[in-house]
C-alpha atoms as a PDB file:
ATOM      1  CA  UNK A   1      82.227  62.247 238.598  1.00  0.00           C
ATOM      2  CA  UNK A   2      83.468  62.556 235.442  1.00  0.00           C
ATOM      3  CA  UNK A   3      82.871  65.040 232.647  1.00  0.00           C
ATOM      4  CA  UNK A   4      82.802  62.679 229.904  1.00  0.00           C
ATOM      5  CA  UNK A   5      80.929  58.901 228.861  1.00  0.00           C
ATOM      6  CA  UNK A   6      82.399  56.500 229.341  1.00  0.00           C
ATOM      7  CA  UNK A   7      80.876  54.692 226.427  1.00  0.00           C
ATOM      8  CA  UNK A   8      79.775  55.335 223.144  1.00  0.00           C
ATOM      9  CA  UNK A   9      77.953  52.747 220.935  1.00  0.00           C
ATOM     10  CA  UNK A  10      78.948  52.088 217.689  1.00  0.00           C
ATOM     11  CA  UNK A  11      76.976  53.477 214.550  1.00  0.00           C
ATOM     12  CA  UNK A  12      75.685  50.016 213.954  1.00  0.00           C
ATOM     13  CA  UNK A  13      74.766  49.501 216.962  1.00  0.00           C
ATOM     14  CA  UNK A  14      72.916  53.242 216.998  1.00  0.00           C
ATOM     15  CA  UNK A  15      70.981  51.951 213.809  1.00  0.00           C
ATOM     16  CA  UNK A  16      69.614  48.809 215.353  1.00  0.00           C
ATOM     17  CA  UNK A  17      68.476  50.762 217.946  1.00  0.00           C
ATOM     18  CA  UNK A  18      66.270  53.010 215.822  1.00  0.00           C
ATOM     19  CA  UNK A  19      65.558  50.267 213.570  1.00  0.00           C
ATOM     20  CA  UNK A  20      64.035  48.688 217.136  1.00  0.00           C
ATOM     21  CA  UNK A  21      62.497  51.833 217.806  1.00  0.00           C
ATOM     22  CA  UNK A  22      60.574  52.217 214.103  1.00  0.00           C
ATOM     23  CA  UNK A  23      59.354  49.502 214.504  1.00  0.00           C
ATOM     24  CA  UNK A  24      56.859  49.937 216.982  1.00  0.00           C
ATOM     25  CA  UNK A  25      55.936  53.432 215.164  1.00  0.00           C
ATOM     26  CA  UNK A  26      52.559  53.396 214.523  1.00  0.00           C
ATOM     27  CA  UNK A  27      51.225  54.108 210.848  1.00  0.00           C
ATOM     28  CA  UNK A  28      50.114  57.938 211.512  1.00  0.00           C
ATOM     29  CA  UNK A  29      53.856  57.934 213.043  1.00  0.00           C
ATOM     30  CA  UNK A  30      55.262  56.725 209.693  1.00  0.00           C
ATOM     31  CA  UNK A  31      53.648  59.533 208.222  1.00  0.00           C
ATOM     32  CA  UNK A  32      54.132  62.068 210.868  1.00  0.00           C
ATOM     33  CA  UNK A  33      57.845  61.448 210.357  1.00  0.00           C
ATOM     34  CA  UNK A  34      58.016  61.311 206.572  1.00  0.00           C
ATOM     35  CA  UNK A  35      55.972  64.300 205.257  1.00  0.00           C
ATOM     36  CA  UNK A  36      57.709  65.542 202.469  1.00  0.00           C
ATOM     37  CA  UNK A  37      60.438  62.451 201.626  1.00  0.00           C
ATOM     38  CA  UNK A  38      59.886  59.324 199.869  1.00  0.00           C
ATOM     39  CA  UNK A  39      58.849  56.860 202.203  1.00  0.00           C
ATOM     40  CA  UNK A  40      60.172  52.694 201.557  1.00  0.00           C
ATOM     41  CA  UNK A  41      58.095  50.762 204.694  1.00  0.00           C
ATOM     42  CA  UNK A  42      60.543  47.949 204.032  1.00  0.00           C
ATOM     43  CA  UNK A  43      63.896  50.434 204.828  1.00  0.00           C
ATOM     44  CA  UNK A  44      66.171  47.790 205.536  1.00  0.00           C
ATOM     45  CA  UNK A  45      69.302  50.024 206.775  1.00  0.00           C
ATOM     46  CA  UNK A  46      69.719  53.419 208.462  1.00  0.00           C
ATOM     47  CA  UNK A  47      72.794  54.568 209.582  1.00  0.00           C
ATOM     48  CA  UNK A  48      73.185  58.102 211.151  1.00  0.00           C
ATOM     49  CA  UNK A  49      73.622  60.928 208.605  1.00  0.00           C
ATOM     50  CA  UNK A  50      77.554  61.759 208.280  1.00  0.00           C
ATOM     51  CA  UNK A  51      78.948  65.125 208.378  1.00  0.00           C
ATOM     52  CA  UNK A  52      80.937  66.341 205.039  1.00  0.00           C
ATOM     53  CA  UNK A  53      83.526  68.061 206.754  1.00  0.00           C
ATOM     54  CA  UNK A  54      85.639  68.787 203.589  1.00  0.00           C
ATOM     55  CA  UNK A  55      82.607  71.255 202.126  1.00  0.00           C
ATOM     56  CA  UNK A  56      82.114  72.956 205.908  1.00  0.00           C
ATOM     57  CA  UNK A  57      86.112  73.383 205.919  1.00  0.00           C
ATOM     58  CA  UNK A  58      85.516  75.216 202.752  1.00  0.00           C
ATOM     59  CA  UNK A  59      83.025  77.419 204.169  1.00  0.00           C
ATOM     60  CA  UNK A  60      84.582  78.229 206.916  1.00  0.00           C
ATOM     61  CA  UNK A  61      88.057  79.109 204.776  1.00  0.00           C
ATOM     62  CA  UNK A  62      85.766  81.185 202.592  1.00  0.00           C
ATOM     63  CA  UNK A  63      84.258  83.303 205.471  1.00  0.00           C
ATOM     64  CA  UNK A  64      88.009  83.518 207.169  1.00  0.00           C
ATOM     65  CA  UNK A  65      89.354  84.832 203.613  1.00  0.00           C
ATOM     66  CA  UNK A  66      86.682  87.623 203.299  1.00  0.00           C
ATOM     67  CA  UNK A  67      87.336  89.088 206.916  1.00  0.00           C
END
């Protein structure tokens, strides 16, 4: 067995998915999921949220330079 996958799908492909899966949200689901953001019914695109690694390394500098 191994300890990793042995596939990973590609971001697109990870947006179609959800796209698939929104789809078949129901209205109080639309809502239930967008309380508090500005909510477009006809989002065309998502893509998964990307990490800004340059402002974490900074934090993480920061907190190594004050110990």
């Amino acid at each position: 067995m191994r300890a990793y996958p042995e596939y990973l799908p590609s971001p697109r492909q990870i947006a179609s998915e959800c796209a698939r899966i929104r789809q078949r949200w129901t209205p109080a689901e639309h809502r239930r999921r967008t309380v508090g953001y500005e909510f477009h019914v006809s989002q065309e695109k998502w893509l998964p949220p990307i990490i800004d690694t340059a402002s974490c390394l900074s934090g993480v500098r920061r907190l190594v330079a004050e110990a």
